[in-house]
N, C-alpha and C. Protein backbone atom coordinates (compact mmCIF):
# COMPACT_ATOMS: atom_id res chain seq x y z
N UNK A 1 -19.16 24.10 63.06
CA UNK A 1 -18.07 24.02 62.08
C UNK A 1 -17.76 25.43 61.61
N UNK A 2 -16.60 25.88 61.93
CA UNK A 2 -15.86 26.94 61.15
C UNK A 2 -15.95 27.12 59.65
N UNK A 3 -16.01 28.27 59.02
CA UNK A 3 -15.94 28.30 57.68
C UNK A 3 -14.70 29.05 56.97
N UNK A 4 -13.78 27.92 57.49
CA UNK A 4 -12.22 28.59 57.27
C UNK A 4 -12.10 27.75 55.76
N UNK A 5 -11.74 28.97 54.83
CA UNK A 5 -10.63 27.97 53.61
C UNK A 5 -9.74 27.14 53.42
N UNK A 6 -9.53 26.46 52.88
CA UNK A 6 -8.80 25.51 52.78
C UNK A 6 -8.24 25.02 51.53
N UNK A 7 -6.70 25.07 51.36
CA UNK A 7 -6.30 25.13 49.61
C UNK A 7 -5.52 24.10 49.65
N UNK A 8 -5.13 23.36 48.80
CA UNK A 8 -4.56 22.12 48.11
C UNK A 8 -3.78 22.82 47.47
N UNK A 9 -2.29 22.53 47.49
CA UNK A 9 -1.76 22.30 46.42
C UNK A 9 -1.27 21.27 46.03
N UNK A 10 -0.88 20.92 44.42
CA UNK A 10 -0.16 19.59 44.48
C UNK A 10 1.18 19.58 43.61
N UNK A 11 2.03 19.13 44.02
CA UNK A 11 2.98 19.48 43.33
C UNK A 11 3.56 18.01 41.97
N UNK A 12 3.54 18.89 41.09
CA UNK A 12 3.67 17.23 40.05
C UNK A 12 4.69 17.78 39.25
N UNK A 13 5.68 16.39 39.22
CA UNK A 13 6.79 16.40 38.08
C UNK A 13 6.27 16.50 36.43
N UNK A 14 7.31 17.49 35.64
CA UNK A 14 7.28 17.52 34.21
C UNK A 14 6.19 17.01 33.70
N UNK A 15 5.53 16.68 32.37
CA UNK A 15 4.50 16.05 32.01
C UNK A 15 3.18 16.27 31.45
N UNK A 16 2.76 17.42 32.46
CA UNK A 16 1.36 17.72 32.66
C UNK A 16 1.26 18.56 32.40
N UNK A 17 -0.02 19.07 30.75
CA UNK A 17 -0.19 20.02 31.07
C UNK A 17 -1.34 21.25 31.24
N UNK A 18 -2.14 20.94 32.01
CA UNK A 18 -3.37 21.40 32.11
C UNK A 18 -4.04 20.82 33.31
N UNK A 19 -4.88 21.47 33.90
CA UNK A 19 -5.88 20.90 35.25
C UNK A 19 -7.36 21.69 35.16
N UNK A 20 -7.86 20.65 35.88
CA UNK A 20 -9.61 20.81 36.02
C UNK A 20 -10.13 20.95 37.17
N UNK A 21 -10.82 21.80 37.97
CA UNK A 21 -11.43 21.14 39.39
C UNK A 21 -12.51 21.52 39.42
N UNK A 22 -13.88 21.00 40.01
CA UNK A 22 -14.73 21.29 40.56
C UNK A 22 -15.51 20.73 41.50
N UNK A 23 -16.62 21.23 41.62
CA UNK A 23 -17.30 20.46 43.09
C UNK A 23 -18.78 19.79 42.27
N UNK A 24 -19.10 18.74 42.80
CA UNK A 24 -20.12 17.69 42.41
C UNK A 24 -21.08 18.33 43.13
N UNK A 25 -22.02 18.86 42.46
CA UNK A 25 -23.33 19.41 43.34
C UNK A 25 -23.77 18.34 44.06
N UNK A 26 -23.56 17.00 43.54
CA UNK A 26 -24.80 16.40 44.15
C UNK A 26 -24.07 15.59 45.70
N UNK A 27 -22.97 14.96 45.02
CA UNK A 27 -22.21 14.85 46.29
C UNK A 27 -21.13 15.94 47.06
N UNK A 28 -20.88 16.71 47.24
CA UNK A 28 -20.00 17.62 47.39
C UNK A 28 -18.53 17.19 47.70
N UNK A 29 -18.57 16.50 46.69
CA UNK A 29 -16.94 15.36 46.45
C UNK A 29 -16.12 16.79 45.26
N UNK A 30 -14.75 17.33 45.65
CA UNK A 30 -14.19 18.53 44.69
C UNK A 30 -13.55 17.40 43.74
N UNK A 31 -13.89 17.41 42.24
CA UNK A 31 -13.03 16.73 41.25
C UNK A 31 -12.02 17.11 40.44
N UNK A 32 -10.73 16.78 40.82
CA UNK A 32 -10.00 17.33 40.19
C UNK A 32 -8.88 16.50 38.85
N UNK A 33 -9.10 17.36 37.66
CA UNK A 33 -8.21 16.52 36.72
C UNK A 33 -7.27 17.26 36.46
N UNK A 34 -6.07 15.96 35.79
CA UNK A 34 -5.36 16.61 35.47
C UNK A 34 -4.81 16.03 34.10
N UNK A 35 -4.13 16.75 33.24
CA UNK A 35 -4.00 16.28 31.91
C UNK A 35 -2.35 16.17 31.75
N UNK A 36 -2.33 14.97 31.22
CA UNK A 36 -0.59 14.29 31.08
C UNK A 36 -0.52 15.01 29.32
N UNK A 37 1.31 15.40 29.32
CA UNK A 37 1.50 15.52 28.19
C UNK A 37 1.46 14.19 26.97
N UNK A 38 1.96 12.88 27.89
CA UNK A 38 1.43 12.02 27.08
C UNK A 38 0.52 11.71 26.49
N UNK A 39 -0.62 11.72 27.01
CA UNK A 39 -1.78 11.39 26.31
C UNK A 39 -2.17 12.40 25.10
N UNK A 40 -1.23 13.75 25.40
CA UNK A 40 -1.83 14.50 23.83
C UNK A 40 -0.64 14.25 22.84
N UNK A 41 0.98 13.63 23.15
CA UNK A 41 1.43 13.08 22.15
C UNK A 41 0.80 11.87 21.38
N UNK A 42 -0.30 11.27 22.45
CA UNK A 42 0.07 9.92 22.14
C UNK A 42 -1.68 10.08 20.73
N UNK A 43 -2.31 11.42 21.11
CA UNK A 43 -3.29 11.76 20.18
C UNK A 43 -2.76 12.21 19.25
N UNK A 44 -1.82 12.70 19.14
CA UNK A 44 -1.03 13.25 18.03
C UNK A 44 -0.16 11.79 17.54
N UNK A 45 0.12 10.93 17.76
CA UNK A 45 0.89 9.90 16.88
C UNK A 45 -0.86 9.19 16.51
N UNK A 46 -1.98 9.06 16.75
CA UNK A 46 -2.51 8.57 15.95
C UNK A 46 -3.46 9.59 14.90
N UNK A 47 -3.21 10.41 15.26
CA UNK A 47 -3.59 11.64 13.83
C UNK A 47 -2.53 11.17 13.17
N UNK A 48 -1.22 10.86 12.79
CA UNK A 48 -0.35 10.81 12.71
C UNK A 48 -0.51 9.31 11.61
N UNK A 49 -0.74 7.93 12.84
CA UNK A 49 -1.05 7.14 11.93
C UNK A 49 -2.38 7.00 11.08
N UNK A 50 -3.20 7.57 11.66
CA UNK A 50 -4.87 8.34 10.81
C UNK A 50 -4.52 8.62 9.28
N UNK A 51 -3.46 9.57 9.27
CA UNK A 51 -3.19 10.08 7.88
C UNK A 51 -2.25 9.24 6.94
N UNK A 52 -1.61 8.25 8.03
CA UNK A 52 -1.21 6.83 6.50
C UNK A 52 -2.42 6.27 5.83
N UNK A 53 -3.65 6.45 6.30
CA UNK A 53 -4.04 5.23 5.82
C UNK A 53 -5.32 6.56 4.94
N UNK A 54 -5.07 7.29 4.78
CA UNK A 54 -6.12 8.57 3.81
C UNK A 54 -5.42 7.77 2.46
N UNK A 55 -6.54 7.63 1.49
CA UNK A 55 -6.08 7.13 -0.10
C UNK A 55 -5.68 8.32 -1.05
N UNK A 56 -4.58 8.61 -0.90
CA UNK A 56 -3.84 9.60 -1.63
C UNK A 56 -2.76 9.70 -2.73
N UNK A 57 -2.70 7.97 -3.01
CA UNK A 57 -1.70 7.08 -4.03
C UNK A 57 -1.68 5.92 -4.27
N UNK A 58 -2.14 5.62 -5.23
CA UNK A 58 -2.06 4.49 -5.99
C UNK A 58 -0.59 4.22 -7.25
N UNK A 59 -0.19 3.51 -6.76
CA UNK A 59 0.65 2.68 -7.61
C UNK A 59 0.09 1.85 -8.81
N UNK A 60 0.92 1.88 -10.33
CA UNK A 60 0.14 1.41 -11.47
C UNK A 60 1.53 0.20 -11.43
N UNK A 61 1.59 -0.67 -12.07
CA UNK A 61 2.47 -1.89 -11.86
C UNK A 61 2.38 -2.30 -13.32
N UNK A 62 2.46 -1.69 -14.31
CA UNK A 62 2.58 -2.50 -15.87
C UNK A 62 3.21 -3.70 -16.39
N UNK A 63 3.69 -4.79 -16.41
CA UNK A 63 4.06 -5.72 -16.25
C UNK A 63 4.47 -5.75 -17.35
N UNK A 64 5.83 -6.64 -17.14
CA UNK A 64 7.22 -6.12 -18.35
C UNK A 64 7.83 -5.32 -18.49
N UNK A 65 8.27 -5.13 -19.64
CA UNK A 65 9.04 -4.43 -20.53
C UNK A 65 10.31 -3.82 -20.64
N UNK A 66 10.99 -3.64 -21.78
CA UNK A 66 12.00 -3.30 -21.78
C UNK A 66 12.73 -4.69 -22.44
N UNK A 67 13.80 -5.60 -21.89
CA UNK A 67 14.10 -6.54 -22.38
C UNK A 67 13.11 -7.89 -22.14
N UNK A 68 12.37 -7.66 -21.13
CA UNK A 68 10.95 -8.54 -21.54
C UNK A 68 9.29 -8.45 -21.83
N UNK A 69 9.44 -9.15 -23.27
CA UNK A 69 7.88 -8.82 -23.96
C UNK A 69 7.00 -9.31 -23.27
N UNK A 70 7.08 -10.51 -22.29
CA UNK A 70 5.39 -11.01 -21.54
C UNK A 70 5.04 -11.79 -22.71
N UNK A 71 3.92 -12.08 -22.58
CA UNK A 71 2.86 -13.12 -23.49
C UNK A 71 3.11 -12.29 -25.04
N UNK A 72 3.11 -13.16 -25.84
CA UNK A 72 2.97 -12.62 -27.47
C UNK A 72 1.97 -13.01 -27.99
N UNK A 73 1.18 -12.24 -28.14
CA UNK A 73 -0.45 -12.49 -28.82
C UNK A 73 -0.41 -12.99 -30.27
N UNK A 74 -1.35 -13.62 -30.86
CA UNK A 74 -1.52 -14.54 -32.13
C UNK A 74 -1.44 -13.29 -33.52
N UNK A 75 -1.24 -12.06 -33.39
CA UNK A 75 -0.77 -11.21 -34.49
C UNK A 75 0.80 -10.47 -34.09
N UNK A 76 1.53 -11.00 -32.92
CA UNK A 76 2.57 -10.55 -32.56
C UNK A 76 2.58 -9.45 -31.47
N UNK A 77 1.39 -9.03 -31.17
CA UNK A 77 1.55 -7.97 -30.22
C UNK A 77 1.86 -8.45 -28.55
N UNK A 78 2.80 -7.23 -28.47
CA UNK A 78 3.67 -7.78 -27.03
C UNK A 78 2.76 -7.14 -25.89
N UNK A 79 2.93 -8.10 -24.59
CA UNK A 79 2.11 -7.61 -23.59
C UNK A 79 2.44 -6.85 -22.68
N UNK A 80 3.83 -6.66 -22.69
CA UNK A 80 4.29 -5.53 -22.65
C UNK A 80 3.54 -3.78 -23.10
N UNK A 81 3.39 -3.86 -24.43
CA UNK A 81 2.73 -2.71 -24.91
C UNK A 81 1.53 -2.31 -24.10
N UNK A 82 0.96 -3.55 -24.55
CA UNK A 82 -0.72 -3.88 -24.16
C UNK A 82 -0.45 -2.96 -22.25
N UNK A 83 0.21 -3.38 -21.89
CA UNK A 83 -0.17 -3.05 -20.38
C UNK A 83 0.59 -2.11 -19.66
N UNK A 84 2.01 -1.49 -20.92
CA UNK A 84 1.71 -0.02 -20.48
C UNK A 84 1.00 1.81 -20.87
N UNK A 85 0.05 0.82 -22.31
CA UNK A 85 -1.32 1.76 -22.68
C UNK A 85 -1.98 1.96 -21.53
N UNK A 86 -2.39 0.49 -20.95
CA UNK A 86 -3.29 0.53 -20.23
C UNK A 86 -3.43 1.17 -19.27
N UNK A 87 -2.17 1.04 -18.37
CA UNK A 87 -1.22 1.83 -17.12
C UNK A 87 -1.62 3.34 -17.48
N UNK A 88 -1.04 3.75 -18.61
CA UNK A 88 -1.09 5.12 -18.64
C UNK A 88 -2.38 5.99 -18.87
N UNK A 89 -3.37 5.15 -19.35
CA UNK A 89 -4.82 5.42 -19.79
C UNK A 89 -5.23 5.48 -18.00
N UNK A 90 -5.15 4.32 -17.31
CA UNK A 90 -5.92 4.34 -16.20
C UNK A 90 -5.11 5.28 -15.42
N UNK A 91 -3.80 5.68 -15.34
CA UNK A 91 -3.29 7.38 -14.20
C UNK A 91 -3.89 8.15 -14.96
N UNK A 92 -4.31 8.41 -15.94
CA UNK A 92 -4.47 9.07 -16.88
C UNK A 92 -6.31 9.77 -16.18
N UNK A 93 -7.07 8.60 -16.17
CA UNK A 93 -8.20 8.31 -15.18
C UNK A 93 -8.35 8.87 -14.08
N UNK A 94 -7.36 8.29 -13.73
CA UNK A 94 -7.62 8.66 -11.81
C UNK A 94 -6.96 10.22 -11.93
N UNK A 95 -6.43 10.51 -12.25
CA UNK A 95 -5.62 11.85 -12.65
C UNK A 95 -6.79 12.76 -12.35
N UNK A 96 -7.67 12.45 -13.26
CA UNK A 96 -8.78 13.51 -13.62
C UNK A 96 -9.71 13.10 -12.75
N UNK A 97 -9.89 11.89 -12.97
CA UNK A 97 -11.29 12.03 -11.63
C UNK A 97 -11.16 11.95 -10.14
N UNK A 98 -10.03 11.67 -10.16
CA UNK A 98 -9.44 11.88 -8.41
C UNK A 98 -8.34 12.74 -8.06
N UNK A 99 -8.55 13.63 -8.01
CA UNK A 99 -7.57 15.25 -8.17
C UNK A 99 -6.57 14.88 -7.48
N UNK A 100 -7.37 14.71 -5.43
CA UNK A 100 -6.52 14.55 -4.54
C UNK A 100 -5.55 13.54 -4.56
N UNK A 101 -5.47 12.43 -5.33
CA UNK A 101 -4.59 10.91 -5.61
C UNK A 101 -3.79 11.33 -6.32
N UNK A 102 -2.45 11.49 -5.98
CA UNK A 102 -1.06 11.20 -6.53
C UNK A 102 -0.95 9.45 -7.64
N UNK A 103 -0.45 9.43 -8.44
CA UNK A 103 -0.35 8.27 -9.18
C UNK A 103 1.49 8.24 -9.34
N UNK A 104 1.64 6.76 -8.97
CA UNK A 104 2.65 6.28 -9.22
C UNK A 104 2.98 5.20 -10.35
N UNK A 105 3.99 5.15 -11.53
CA UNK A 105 3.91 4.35 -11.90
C UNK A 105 5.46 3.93 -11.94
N UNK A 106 5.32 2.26 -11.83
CA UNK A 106 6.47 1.40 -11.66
C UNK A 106 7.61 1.57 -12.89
N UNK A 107 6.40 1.90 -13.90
CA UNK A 107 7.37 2.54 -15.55
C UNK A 107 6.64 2.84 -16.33
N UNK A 108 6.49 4.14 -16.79
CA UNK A 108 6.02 4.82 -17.77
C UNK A 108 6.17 4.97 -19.52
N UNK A 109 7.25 4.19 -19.68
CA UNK A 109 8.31 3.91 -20.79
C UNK A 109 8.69 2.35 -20.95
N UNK A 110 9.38 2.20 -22.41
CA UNK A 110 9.69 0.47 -22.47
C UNK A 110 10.69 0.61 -21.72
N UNK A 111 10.79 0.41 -20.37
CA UNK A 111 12.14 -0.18 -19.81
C UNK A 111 11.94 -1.00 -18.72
N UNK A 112 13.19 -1.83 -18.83
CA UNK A 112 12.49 -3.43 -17.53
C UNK A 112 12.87 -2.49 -16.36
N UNK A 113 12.00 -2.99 -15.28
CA UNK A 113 12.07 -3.28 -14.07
C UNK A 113 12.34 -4.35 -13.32
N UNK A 114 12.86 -4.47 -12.44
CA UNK A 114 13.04 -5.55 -11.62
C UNK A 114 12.23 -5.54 -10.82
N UNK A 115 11.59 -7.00 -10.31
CA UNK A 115 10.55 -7.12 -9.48
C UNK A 115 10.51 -6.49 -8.22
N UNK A 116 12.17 -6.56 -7.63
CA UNK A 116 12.10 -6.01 -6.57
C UNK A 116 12.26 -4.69 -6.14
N UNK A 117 12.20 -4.01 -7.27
CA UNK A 117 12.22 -2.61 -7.62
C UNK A 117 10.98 -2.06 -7.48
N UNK A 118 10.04 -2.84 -7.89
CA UNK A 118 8.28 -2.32 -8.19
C UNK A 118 7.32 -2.49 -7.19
N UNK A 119 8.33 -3.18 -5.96
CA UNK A 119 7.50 -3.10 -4.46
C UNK A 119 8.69 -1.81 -4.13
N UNK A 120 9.56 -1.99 -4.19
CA UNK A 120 10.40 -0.55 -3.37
C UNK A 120 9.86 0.92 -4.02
N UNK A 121 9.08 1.00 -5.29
CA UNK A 121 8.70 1.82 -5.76
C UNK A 121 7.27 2.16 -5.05
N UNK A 122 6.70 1.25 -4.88
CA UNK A 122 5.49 1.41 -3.88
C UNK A 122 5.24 1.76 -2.85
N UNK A 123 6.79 1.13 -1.76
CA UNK A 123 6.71 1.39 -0.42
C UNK A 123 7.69 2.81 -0.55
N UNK A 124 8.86 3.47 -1.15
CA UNK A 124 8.89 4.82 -1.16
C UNK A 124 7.97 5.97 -1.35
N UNK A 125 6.96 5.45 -2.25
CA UNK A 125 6.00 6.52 -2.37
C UNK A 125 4.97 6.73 -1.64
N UNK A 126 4.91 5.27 -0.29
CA UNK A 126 3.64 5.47 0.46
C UNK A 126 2.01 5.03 -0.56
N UNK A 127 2.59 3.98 -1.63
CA UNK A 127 0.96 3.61 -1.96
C UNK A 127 0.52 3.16 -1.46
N UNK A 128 -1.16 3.58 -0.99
CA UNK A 128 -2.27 2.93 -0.53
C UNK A 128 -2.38 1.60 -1.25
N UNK A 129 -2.55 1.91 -2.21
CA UNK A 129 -3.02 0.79 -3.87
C UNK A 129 -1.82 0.52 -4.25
N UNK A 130 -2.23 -1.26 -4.71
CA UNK A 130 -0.84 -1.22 -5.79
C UNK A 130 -1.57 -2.26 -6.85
N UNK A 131 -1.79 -1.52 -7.95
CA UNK A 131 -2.67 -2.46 -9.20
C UNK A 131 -1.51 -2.77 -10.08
N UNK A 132 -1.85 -3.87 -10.14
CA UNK A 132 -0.49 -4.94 -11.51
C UNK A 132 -1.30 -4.99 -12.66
N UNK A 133 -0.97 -4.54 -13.69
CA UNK A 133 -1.71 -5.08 -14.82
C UNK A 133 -0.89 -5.87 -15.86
N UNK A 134 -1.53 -7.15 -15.88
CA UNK A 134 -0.55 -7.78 -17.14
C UNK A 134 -2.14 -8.55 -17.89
N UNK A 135 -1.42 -8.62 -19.39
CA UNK A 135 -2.56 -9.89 -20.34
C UNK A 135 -2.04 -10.89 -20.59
N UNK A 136 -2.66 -11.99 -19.77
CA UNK A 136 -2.27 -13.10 -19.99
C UNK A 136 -2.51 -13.90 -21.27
N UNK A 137 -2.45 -15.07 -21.32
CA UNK A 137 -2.12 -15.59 -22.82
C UNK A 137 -2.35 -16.89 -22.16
N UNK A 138 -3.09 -17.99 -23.02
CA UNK A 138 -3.28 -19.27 -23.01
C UNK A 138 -1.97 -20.25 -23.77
N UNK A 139 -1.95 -21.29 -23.53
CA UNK A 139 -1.09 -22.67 -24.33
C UNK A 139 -1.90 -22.53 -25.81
N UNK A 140 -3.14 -22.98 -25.33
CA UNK A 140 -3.81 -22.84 -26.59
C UNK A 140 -4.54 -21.61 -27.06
N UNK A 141 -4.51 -21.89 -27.75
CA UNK A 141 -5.06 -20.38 -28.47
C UNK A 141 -6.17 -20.64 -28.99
N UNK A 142 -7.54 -20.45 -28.08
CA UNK A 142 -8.34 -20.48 -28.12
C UNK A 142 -9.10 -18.90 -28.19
N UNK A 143 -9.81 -18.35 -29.09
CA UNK A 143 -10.02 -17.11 -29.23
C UNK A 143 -11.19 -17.15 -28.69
N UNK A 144 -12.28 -18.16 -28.26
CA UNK A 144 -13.53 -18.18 -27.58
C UNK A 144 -12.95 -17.47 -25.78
N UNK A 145 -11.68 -17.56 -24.88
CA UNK A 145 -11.54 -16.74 -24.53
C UNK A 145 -11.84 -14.86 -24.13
N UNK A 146 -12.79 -14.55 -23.08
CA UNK A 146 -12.57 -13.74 -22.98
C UNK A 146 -12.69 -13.17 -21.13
N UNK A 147 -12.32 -12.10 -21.02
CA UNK A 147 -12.93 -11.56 -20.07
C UNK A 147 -11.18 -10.89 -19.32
N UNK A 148 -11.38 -10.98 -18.24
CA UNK A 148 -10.21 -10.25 -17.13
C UNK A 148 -9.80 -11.30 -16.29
N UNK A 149 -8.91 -11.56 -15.28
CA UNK A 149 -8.93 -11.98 -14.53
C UNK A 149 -8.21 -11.10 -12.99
N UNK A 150 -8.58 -11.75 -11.87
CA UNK A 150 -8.68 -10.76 -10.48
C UNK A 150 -7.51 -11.75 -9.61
N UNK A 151 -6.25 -11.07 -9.22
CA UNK A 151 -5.54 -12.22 -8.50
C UNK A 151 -5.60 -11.36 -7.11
N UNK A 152 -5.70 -11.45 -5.74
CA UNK A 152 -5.48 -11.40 -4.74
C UNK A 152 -4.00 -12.04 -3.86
N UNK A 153 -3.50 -11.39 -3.34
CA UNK A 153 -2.06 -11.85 -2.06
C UNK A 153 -2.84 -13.30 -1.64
N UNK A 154 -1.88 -14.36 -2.53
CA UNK A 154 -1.39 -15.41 -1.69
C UNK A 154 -1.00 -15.98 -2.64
N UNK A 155 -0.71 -17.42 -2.35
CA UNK A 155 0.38 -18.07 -3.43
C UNK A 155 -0.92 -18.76 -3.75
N UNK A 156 -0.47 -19.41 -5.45
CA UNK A 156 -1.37 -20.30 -5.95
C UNK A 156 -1.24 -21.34 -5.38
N UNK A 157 -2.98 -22.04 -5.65
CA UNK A 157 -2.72 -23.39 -4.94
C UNK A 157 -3.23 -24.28 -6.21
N UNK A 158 -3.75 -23.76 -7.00
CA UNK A 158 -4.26 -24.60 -8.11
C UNK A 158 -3.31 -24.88 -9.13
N UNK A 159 -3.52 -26.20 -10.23
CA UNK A 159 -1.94 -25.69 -11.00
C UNK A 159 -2.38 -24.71 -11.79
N UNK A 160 -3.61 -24.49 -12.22
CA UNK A 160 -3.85 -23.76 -12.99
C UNK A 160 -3.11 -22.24 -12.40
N UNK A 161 -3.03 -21.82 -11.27
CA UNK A 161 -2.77 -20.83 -10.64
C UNK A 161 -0.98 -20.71 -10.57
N UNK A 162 -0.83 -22.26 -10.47
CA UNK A 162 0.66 -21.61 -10.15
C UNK A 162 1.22 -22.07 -11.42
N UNK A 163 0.75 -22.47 -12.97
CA UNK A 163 1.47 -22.21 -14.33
C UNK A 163 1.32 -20.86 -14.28
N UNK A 164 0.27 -20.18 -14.11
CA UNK A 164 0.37 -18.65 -14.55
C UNK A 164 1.55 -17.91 -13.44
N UNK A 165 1.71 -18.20 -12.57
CA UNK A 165 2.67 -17.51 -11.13
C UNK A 165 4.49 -18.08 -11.99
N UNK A 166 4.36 -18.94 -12.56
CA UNK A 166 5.58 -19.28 -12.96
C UNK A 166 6.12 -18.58 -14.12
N UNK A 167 4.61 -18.59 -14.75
CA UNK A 167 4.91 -17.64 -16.04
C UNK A 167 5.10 -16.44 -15.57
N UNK A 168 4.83 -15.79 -14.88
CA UNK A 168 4.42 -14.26 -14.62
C UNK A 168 6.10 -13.60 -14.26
N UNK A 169 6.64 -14.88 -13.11
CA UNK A 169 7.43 -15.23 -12.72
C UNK A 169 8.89 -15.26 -13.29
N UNK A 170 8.49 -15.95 -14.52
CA UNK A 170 9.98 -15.90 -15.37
C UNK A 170 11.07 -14.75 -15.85
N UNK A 171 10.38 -13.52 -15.25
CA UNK A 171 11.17 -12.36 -15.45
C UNK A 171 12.27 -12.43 -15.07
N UNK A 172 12.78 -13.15 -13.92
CA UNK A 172 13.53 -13.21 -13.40
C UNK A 172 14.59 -13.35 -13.99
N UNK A 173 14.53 -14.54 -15.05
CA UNK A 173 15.67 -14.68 -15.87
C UNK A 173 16.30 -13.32 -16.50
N UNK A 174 15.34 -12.25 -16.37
CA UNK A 174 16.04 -10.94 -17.34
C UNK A 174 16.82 -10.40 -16.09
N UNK A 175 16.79 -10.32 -15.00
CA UNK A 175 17.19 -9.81 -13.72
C UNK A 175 19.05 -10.17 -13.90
N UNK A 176 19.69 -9.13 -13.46
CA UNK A 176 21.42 -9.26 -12.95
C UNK A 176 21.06 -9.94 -11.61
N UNK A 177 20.67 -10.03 -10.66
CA UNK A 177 20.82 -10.26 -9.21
C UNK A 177 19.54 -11.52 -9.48
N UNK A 178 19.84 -12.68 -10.03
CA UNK A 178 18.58 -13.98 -9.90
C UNK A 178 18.44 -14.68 -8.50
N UNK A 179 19.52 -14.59 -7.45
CA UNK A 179 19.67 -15.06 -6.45
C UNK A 179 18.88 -14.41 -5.08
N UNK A 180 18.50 -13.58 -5.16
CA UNK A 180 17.49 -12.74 -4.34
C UNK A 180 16.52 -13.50 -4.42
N UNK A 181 15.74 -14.08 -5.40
CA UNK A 181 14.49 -14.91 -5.01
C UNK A 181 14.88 -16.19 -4.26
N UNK A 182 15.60 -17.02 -4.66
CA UNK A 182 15.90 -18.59 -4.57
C UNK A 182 15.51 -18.77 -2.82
N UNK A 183 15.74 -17.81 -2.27
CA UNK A 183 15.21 -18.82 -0.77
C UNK A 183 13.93 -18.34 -0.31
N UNK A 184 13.20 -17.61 -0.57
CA UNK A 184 11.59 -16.49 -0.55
C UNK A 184 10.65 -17.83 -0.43
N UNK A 185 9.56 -18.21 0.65
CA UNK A 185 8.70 -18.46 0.71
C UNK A 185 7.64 -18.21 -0.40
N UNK A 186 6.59 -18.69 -0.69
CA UNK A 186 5.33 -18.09 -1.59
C UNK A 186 5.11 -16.67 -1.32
N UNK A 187 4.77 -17.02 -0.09
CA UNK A 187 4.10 -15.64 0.48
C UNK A 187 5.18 -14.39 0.12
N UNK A 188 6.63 -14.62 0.74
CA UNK A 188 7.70 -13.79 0.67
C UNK A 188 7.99 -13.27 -0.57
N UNK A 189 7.73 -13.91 -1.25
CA UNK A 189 7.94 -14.04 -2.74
C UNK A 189 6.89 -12.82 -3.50
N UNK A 190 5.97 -12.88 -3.43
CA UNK A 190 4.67 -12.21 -3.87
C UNK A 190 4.81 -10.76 -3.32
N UNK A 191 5.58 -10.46 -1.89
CA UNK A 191 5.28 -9.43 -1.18
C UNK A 191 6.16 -9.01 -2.02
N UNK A 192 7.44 -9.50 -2.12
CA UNK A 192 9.29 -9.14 -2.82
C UNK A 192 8.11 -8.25 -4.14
């Protein structure tokens, strides 16, 4: 056997950009790669989607205000107030103890919002988080009452669950545009 050289070329359309070759000691098979520009866009769109999901904003959701008070507590205090102290105490929080977190709030001041305003306020700003705070209020006024309560995405199924979703709900009546809800699923409804 002659020990004449022997060269490859290969010729490849647009695309590519980078190559590899070598020889397999063990089999003496030459390996050659080659690198598509796609595959480093397609690493770059998930760095890309990587960095939606970094927690860098939370949305505060104060519930009410403006032309509606919410629940009226047994000395008159509106829950309104109550929950945009609270709002502003907790950005107030994260402010300081989470430097890197941007805080959004749905309203900082007595003025109504519309429901469907306070998800478009969320999804413009890119919140990770979106915390609602409202104080609810009983029929009866029972002051042995206490504690928080935790609601999670989905529709009530209890009535106990869906008097409070109706109540929560009734803002609507303060709304110019009431007809935007009327055909919304549960689910649709909650996301709105």
């Amino acid at each position: 056997v002659s020990s004449k050289n022997i060269q490859l070329e290969f010729a490849l359309e647009e695309g590519y950009s980078t190559s590899e070759a070598f020889q397999d000691v063990e089999s003496n098979d030459i390996l050659i790669t080659i690198h598509s520009n796609l595959y480093q866009t397609s690493s770059l769109v998930v760095e890309d989607n990587k960095s939606k999901w970094i927690f860098d904003a939370v949305v505060i959701d104060d519930g009410h205000g403006g032309k509606d008070p919410g629940a009226i507590g047994l000395t008159g205090v509106r829950e309104k107030d109550i929950n945009l102290a609270i709002a502003l105490k907790l950005g107030s929080l994260i402010s300081k103890n989470l430097p890197g977190v941007k805080v959004i709030y749905t309203r900082d001041s007595d003025k109504f919002v519309e429901l469907y305003k306070r998800g478009k306020i969320a999804n413009e700003n890119e919140g990770k988080l979106f915390i609602s705070i409202h104080c609810n209020s009983t029929v009866q006024k029972d002051i042995s009452h206490r504690g928080f309560e935790v609601y999670l995405l989905r529709p009530g199924r209890t009535q106990r669950a869906i008097e409070i979703a109706e109540f929560e709900n009734s803002v609507i009546k303060y709304e110019d545009n009431q007809e935007r809800y009327q055909k919304l699923t549960d689910e649709n409804f909650i996301l709105v």
